[in-house]
C-alpha atoms as a PDB file:
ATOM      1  CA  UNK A   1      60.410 140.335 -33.707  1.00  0.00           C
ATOM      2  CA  UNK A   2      57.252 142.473 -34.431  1.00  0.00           C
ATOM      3  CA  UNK A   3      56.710 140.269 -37.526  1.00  0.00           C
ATOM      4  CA  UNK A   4      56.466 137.215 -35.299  1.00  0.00           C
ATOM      5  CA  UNK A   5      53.829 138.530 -33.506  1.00  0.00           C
ATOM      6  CA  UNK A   6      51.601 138.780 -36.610  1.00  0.00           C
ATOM      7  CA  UNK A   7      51.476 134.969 -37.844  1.00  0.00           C
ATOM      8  CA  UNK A   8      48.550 133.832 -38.225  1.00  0.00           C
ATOM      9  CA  UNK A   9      48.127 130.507 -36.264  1.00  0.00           C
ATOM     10  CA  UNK A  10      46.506 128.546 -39.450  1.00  0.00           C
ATOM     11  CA  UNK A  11      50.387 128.441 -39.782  1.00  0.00           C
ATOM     12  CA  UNK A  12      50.694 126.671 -36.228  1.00  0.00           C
ATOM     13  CA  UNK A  13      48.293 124.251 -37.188  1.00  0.00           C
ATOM     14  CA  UNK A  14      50.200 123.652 -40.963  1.00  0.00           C
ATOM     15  CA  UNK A  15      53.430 122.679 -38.848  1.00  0.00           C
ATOM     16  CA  UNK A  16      52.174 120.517 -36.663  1.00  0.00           C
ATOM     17  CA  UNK A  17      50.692 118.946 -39.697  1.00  0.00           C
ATOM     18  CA  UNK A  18      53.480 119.014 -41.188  1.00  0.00           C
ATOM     19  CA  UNK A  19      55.776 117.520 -39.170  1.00  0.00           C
ATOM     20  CA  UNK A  20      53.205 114.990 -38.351  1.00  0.00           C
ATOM     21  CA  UNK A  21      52.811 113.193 -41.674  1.00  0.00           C
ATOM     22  CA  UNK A  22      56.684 113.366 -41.705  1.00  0.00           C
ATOM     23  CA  UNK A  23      57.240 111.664 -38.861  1.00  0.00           C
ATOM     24  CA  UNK A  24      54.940 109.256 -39.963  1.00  0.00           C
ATOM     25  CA  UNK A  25      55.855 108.230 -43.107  1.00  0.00           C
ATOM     26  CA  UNK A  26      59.658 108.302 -42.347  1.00  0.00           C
ATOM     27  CA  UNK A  27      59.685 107.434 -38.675  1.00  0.00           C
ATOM     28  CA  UNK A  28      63.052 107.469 -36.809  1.00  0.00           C
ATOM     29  CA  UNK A  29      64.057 105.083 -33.912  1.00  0.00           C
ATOM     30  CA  UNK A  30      63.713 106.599 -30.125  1.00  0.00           C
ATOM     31  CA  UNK A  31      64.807 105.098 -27.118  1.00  0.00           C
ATOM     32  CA  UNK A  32      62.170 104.306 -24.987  1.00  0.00           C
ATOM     33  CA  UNK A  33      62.657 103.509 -21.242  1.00  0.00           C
ATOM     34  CA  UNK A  34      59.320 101.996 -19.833  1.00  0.00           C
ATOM     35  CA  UNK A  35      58.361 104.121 -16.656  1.00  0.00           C
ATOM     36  CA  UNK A  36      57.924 102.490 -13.174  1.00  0.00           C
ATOM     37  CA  UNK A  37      53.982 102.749 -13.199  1.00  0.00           C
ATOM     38  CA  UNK A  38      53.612 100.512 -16.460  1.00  0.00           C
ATOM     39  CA  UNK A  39      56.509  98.593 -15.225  1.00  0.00           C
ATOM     40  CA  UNK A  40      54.817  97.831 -11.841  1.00  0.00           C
ATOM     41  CA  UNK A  41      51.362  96.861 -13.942  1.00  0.00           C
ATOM     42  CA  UNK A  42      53.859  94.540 -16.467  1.00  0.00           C
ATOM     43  CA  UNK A  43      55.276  92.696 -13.301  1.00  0.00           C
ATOM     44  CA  UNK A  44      52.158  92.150 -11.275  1.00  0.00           C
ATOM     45  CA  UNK A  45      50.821  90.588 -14.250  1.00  0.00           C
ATOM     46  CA  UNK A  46      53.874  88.870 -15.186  1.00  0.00           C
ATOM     47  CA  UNK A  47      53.921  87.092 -11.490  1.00  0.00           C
ATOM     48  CA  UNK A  48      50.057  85.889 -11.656  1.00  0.00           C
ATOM     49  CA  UNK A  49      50.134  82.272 -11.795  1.00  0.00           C
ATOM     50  CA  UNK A  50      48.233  80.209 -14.774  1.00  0.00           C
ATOM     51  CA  UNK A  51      45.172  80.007 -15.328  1.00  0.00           C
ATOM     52  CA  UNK A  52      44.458  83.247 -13.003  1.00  0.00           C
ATOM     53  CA  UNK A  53      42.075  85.522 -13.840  1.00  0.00           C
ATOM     54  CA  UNK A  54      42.141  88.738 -14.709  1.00  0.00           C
ATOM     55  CA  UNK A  55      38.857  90.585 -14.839  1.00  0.00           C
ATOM     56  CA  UNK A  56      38.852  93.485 -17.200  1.00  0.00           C
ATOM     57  CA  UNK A  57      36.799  96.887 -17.897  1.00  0.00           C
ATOM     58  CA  UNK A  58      36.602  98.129 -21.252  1.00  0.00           C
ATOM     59  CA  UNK A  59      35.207 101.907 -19.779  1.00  0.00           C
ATOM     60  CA  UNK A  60      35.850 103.709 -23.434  1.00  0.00           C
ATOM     61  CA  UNK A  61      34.788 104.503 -26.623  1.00  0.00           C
ATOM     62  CA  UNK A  62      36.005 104.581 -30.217  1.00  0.00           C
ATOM     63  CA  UNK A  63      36.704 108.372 -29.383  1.00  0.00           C
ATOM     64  CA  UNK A  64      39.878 107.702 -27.552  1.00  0.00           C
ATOM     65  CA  UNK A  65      40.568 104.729 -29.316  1.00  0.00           C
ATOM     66  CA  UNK A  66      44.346 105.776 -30.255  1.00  0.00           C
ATOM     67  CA  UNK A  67      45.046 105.932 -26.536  1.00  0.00           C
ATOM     68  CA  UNK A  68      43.364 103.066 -25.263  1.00  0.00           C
ATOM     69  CA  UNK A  69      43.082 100.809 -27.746  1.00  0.00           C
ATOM     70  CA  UNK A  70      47.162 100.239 -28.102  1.00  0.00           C
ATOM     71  CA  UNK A  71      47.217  99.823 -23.928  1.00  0.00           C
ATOM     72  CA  UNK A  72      44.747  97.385 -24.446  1.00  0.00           C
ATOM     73  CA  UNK A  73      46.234  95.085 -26.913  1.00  0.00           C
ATOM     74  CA  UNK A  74      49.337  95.282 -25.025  1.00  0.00           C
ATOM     75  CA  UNK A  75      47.741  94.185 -22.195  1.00  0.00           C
ATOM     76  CA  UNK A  76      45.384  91.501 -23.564  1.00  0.00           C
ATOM     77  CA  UNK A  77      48.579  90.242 -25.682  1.00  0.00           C
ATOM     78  CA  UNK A  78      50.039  90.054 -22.241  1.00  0.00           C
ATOM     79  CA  UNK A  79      47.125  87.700 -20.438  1.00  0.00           C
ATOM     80  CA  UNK A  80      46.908  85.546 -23.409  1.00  0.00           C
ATOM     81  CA  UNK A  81      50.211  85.058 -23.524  1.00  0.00           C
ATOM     82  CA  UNK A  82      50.963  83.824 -19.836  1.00  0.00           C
ATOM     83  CA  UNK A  83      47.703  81.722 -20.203  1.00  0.00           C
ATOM     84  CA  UNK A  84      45.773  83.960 -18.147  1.00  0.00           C
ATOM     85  CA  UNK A  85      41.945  83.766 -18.154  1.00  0.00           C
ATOM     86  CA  UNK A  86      40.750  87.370 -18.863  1.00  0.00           C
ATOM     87  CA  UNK A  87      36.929  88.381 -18.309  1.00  0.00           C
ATOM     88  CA  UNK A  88      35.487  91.571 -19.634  1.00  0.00           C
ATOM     89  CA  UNK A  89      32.598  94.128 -19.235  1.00  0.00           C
ATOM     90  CA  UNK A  90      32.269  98.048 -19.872  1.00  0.00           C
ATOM     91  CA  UNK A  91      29.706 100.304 -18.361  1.00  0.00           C
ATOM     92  CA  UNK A  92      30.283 102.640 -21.717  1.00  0.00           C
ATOM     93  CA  UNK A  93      27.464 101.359 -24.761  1.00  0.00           C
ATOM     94  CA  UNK A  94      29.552 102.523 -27.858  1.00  0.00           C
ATOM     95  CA  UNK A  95      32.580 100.951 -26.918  1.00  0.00           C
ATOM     96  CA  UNK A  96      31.163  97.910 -26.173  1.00  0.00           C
ATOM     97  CA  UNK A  97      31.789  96.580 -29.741  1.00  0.00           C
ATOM     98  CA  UNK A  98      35.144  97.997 -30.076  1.00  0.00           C
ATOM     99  CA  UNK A  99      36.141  95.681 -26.930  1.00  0.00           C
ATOM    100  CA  UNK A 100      34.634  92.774 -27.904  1.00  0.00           C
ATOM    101  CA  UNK A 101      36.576  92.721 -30.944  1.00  0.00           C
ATOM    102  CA  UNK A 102      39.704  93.387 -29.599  1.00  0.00           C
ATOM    103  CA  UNK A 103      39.077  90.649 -27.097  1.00  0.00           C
ATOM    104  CA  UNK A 104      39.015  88.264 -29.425  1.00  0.00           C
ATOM    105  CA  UNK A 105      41.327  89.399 -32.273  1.00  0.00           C
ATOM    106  CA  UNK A 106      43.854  88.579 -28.902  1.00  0.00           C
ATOM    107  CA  UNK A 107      42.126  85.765 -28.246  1.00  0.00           C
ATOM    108  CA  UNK A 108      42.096  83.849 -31.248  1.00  0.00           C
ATOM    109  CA  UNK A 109      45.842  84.604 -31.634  1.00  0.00           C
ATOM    110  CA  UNK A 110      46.774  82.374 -29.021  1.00  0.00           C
ATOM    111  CA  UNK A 111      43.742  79.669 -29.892  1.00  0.00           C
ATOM    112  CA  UNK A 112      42.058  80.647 -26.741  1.00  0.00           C
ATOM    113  CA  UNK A 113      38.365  79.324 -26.444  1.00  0.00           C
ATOM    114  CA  UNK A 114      35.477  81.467 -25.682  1.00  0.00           C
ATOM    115  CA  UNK A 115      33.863  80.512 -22.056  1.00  0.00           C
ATOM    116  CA  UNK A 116      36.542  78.384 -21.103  1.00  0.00           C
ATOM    117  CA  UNK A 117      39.943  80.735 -21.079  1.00  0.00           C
ATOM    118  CA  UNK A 118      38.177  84.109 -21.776  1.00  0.00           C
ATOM    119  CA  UNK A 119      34.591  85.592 -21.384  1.00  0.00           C
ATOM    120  CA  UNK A 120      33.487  89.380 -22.929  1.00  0.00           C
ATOM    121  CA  UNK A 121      30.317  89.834 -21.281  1.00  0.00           C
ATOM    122  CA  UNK A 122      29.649  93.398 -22.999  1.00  0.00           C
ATOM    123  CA  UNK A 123      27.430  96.200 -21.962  1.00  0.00           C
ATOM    124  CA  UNK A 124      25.567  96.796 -18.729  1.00  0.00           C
ATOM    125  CA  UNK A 125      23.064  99.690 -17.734  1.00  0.00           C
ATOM    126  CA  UNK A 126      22.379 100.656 -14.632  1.00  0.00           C
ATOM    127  CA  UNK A 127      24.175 102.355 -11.612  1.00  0.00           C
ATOM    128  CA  UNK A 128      28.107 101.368 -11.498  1.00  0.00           C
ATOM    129  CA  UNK A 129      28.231 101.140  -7.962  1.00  0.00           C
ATOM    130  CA  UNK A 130      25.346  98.762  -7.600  1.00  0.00           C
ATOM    131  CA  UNK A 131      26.745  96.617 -10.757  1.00  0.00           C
ATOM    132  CA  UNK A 132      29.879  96.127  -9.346  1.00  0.00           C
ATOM    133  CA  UNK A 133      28.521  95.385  -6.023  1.00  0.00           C
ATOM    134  CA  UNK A 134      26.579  92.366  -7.570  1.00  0.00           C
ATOM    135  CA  UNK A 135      29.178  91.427  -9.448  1.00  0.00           C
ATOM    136  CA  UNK A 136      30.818  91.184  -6.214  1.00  0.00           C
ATOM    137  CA  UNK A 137      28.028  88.687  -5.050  1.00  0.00           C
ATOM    138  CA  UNK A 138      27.691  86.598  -8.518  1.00  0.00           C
ATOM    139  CA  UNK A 139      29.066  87.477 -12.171  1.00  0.00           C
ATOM    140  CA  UNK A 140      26.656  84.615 -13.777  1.00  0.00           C
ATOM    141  CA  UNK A 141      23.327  86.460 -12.092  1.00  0.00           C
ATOM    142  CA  UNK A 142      24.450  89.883 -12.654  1.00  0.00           C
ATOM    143  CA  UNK A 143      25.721  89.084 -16.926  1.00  0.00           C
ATOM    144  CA  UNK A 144      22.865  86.156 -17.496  1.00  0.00           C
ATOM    145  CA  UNK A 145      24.541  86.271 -21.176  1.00  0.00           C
ATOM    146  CA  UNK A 146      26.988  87.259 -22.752  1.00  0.00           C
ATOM    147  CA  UNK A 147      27.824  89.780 -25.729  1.00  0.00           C
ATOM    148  CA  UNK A 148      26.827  86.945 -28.006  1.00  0.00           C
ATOM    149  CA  UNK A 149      24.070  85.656 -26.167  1.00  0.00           C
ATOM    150  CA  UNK A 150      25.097  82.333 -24.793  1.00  0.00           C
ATOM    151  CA  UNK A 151      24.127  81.553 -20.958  1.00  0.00           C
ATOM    152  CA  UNK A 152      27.225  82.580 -18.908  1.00  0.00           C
ATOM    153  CA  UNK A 153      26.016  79.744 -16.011  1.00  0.00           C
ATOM    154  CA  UNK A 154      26.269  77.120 -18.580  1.00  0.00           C
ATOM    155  CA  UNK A 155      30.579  78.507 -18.998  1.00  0.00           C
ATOM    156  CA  UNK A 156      33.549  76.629 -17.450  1.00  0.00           C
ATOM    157  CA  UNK A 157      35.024  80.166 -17.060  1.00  0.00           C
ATOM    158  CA  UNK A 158      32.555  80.720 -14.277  1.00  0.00           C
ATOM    159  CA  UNK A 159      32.692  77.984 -12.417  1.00  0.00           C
ATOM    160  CA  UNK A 160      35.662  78.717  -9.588  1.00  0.00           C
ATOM    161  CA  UNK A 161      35.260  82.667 -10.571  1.00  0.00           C
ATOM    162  CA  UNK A 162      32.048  83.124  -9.478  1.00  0.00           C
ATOM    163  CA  UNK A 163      32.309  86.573  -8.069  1.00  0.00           C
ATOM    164  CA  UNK A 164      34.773  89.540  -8.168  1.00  0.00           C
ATOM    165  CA  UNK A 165      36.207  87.971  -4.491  1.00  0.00           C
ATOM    166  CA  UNK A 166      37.304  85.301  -6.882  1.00  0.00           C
ATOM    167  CA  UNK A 167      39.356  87.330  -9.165  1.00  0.00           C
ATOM    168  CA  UNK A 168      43.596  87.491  -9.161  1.00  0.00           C
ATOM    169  CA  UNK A 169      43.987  91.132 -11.225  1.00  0.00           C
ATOM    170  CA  UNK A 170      41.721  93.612 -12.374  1.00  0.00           C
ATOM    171  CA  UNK A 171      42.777  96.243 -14.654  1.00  0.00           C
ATOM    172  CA  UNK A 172      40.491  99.267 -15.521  1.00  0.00           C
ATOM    173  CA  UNK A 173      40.821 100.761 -19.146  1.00  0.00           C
ATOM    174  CA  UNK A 174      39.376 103.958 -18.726  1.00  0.00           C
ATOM    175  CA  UNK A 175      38.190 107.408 -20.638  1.00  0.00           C
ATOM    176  CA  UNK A 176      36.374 108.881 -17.865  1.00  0.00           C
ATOM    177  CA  UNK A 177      35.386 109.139 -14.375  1.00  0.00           C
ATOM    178  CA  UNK A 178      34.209 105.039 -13.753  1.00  0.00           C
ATOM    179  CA  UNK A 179      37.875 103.602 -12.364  1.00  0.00           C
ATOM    180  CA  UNK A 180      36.818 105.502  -8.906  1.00  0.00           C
ATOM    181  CA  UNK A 181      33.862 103.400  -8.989  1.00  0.00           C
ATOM    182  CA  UNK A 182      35.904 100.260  -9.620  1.00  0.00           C
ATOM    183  CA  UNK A 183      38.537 101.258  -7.011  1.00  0.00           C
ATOM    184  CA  UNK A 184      36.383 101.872  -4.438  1.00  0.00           C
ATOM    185  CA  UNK A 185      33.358  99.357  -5.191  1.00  0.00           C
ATOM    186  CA  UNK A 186      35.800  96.663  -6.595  1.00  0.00           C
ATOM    187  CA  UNK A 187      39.006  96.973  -5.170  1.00  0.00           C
ATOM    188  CA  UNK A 188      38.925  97.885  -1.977  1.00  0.00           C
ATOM    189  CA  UNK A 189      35.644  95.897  -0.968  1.00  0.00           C
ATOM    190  CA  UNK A 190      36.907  92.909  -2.707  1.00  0.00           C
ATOM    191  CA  UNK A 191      40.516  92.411  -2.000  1.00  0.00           C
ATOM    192  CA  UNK A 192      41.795  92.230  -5.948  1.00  0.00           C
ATOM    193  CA  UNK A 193      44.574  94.641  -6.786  1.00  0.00           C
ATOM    194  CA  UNK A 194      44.261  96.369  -9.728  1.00  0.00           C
ATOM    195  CA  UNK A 195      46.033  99.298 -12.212  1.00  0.00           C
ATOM    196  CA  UNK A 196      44.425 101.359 -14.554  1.00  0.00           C
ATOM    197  CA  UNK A 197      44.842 102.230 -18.180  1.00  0.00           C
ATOM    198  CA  UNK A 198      44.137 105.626 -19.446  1.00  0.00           C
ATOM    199  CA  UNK A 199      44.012 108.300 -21.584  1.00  0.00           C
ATOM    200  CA  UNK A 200      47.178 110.690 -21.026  1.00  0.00           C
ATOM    201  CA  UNK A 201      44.897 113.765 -19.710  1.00  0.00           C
ATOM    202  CA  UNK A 202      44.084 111.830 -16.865  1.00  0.00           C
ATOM    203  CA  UNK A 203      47.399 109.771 -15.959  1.00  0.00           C
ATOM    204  CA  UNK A 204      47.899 112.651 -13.180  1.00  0.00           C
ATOM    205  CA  UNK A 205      45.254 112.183 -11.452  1.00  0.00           C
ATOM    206  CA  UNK A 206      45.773 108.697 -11.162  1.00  0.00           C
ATOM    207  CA  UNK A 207      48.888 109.020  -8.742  1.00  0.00           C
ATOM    208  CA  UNK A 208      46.870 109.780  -5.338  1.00  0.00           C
ATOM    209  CA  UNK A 209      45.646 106.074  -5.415  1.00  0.00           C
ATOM    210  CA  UNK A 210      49.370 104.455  -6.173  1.00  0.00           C
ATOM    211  CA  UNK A 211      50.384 106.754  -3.092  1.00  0.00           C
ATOM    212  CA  UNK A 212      47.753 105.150  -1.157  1.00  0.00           C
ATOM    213  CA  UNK A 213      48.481 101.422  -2.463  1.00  0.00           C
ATOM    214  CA  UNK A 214      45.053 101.338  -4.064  1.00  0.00           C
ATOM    215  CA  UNK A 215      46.315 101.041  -7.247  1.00  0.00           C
ATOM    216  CA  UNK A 216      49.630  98.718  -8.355  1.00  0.00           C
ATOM    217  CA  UNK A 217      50.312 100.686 -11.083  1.00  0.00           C
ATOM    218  CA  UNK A 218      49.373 103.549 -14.218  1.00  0.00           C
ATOM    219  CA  UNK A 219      49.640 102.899 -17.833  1.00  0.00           C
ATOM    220  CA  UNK A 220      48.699 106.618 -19.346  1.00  0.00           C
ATOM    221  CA  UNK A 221      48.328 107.635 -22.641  1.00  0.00           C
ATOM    222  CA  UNK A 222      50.444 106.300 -26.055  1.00  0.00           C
ATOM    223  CA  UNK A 223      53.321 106.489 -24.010  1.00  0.00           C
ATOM    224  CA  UNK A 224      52.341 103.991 -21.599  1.00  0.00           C
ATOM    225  CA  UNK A 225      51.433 101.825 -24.130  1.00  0.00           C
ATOM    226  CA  UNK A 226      54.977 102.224 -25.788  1.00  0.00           C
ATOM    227  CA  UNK A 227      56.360 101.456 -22.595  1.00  0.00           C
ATOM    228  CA  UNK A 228      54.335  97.934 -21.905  1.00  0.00           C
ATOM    229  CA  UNK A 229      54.802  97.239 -25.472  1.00  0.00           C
ATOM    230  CA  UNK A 230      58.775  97.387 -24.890  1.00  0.00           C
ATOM    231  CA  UNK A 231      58.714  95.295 -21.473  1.00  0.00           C
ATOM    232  CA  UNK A 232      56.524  92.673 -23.390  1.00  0.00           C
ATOM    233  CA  UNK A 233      59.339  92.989 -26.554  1.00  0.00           C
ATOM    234  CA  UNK A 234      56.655  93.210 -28.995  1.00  0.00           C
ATOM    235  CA  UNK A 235      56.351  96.725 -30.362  1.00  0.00           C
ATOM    236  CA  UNK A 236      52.910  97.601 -31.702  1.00  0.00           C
ATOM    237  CA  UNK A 237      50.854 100.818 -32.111  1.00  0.00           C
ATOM    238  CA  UNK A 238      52.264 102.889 -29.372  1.00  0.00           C
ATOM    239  CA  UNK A 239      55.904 102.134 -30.207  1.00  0.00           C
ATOM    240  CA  UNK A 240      54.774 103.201 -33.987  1.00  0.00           C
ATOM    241  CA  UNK A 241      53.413 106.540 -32.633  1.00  0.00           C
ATOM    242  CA  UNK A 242      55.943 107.933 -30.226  1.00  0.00           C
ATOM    243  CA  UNK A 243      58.064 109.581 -32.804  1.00  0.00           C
ATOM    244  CA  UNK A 244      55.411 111.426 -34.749  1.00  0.00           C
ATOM    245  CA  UNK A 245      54.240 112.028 -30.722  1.00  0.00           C
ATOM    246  CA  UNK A 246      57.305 113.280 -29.888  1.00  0.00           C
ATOM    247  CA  UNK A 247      57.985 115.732 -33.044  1.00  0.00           C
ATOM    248  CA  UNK A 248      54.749 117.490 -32.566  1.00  0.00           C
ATOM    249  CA  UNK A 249      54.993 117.974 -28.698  1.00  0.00           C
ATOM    250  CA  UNK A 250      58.481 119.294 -29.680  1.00  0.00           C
ATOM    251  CA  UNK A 251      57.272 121.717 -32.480  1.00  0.00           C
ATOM    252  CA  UNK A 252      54.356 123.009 -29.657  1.00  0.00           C
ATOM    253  CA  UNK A 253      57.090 123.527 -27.146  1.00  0.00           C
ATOM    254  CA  UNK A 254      59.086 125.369 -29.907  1.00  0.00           C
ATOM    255  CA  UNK A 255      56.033 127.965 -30.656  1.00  0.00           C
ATOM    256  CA  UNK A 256      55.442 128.136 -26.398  1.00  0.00           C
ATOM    257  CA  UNK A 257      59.082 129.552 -26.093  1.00  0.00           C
ATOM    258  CA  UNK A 258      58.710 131.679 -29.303  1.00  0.00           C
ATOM    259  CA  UNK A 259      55.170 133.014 -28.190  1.00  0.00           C
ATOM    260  CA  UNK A 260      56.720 133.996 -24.361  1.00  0.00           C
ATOM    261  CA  UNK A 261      59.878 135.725 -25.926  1.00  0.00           C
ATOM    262  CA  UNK A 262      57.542 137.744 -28.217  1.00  0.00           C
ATOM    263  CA  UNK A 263      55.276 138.891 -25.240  1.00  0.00           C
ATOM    264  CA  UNK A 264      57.906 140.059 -23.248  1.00  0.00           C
ATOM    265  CA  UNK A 265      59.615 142.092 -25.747  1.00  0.00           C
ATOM    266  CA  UNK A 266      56.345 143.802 -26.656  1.00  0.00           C
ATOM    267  CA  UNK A 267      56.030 144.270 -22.831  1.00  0.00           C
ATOM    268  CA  UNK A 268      59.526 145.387 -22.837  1.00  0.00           C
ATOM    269  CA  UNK A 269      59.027 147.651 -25.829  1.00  0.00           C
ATOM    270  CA  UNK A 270      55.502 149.153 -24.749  1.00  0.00           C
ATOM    271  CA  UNK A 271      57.207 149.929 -21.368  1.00  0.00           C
ATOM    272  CA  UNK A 272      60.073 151.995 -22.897  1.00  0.00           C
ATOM    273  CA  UNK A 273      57.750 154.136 -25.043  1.00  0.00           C
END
């Protein structure tokens, strides 16, 4: 037992490497039952009618990209797929390129045509709460262009969703503190429901505003993104990653139990003597 005390945690870190290539390069099937949260988001989308719109913030960067960017594939497959028309922003500058390429790697999957089924409008300065309030008023004023330049008035896109009070769905893909801005600048003042995709840090936080109604639904984390993947029956990224996921959160839990019993036999010990 004493001898357990003494490892060096360079060893910690080798496991968990370990186990993590592994996992990866001989991955083993797990069950995965999609939670209510990201099954609430999957059937609010699901029950849109065509041609709705779903208006879309890309609020993250290429830092959490293995979170985020697998929830928003899923979710983009998802729009494109029920011939939804999707619109996109993101108050964060170097993600803005990361979106706009997802947007239309999905896009151009299902032949979708840019201005007419989908818009990416790209990056906007400025306070959040005052940009989504004019977006409220009029998309085409507040994003003259977009990402590519072209006039967003001239668009067929924009001309029955002129302003957020004109959208069916928003959701909120999110690394940081902005969805609070769009729930309580966008949501609320406008009328659209909405869920929010995040990183799995911040999934708990989340769960005041599904309490409260304010939000339909979470999808958190690589998990979340396994889950929407399995209700859409087209496993991508996050269905890929939940085993290697899953081994190293089991190793960490291993060396948590391990680490406890060691401190309370030393406790146990020191006391006798």
């Amino acid at each position: 037992m004493a001898q357990l005390s003494q490892i060096n945690r360079h060893w910690i870190f080798l496991s968990v490497a370990v186990a993590l290539v592994v996992t990866l390069l001989y991955p083993f099937d797990q069950p995965i039952k999609p939670s209510p949260d990201v099954r609430d988001t999957f059937q609010s989308i699901e029950e849109l009618p065509e041609g709705a719109a779903v208006f879309m913030a890309f609020d993250f960067d290429p830092a959490s990209k293995a979170e985020l960017v697998p929830i928003t594939k899923a979710v983009l497959e998802h729009c494109f797929r029920r011939d939804l028309r999707v619109i996109g922003m993101t108050f964060w500058p170097k993600g803005a390129d990361l979106a706009g390429r997802l947007v239309r790697e999905a896009a151009a999957k299902y032949n979708k045509e840019r201005g007419v089924d989908y818009a990416y409008l790209g990056y906007k300065p400025g306070p959040w709460p005052q940009i989504i309030t004019n977006l409220g008023e009029n998309i085409t004023s507040t994003f003259p262009q977009d990402d590519r330049g072209e006039r967003t008035a001239n668009m067929e896109i924009f001309s029955d969703v002129r302003n957020l009070r004109d959208v069916n769905y928003m959701v909120a893909l999110e690394a940081g503190e902005v969805y609070e801005y769009w729930i309580v600048y966008g949501g609320d003042k406008y009328g659209f429901p909405m869920s929010v995709g995040c990183t799995a840090v911040m999934g708990p936080d989340m769960y005041v505003y599904t309490n409260t109604g304010q939000l339909d639904g979470i999808i958190a984390g690589l998990r979340g993104a396994a889950d929407y993947e399995v209700l859409l029956g087209e496993p991508g990224e996050g269905v890929k990653g939940m085993p290697a996921q899953s081994t190293v959160h089991a190793i960490i839990i291993l060396f948590i139990i391990v680490g406890n019993v060691v401190y309370f036999w030393q406790r146990r010990t020191q006391g006798g003597e």
